[in-house]
Protein backbone atom coordinates (compact mmCIF):
# COMPACT_ATOMS: atom_id res chain seq x y z
CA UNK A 1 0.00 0.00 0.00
CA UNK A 2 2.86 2.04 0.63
CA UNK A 3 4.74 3.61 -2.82
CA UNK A 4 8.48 4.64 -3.22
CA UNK A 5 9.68 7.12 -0.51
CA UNK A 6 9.04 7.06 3.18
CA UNK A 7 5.76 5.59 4.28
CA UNK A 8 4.69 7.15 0.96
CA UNK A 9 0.62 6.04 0.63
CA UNK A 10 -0.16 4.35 -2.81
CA UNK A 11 -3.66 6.51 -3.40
CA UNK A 12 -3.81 4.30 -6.52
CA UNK A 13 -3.95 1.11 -4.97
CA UNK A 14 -6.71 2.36 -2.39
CA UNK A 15 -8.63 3.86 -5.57
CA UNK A 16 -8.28 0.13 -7.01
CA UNK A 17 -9.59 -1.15 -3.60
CA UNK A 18 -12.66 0.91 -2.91
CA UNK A 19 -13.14 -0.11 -6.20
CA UNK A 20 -13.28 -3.63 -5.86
CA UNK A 21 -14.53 -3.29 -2.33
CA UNK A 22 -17.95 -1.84 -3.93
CA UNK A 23 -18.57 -4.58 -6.70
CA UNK A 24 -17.96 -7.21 -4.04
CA UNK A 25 -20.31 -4.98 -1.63
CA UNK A 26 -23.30 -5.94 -4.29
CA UNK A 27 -21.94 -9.70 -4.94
CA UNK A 28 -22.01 -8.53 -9.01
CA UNK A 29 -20.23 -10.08 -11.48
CA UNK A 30 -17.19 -8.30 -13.98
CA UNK A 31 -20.21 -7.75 -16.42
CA UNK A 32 -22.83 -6.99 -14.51
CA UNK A 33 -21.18 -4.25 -12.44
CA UNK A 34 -19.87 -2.79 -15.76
CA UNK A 35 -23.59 -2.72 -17.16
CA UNK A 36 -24.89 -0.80 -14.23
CA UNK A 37 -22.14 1.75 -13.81
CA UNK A 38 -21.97 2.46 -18.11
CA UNK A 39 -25.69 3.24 -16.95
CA UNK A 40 -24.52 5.59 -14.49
CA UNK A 41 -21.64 7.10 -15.88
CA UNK A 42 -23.18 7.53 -19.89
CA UNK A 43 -20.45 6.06 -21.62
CA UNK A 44 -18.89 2.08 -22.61
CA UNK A 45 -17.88 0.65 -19.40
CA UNK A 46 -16.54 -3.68 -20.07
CA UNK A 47 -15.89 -6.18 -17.96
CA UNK A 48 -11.97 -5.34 -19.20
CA UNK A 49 -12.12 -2.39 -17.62
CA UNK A 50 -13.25 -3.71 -14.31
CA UNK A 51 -10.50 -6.02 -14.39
CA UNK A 52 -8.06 -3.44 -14.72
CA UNK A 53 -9.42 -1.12 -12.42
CA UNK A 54 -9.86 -3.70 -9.61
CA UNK A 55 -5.72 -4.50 -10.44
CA UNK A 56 -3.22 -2.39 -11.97
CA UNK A 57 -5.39 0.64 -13.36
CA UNK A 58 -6.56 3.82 -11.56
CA UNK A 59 -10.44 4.22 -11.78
CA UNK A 60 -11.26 7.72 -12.62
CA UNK A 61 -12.51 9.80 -10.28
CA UNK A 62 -16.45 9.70 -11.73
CA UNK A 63 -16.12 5.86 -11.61
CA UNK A 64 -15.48 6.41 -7.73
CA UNK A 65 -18.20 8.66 -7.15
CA UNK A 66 -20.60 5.96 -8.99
CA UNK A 67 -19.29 3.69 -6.98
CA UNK A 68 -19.81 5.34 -3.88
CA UNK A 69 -23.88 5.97 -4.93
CA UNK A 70 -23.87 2.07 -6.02
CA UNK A 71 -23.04 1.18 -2.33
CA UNK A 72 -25.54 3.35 -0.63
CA UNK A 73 -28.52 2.31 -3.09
CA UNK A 74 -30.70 -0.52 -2.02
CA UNK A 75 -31.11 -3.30 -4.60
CA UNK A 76 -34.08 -2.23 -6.14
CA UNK A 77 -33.19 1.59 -6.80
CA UNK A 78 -30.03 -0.24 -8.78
CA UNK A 79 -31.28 0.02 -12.18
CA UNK A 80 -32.77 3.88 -11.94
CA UNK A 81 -30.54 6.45 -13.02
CA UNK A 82 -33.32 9.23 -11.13
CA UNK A 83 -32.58 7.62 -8.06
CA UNK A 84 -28.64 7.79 -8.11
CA UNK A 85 -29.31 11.41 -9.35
CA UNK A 86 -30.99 12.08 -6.23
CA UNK A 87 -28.74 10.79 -3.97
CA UNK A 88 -25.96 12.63 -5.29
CA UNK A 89 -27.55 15.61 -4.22
């Protein structure tokens, strides 16, 4: 967790794991967590890109914030884009 330097904290890696820690939060597959947040975020989200941000790739900071909403939505508010909109408020 720690980078080069002193103690240095690898922000990356704890990107990657809040990451990770949300898809696992909602028990979703690779594809089905990249279906709802391409919902969420308006543009083409794969299951490659989950993979990569869950390892060795830094999700971007929107991908975050979805992910943050995803984990505070109940299951059946998962599929409405109205109801993440709200919450972000």
């Amino acid at each position: 967790m720690y980078g080069p330097g002193p103690r240095q904290l690898d922000l990356g890696e704890v990107a990657r794991n809040q990451f990770a820690a949300a898809r696992a939060a909602r028990g979703m597959s690779e594809e089905e967590f990249a279906q709802l947040l391409q919902n969420l975020l308006g543009w083409p989200v794969t299951a490659g890109l989950i993979t990569a941000w869950e390892t060795n790739a830094t999700p971007p900071g929107d991908v975050l914030v979805a992910c943050e909403l995803v984990v505070r939505q109940s299951p059946p508010d998962l599929n409405s884009r109205e109801a993440f909109d709200a919450a972000a408020q």
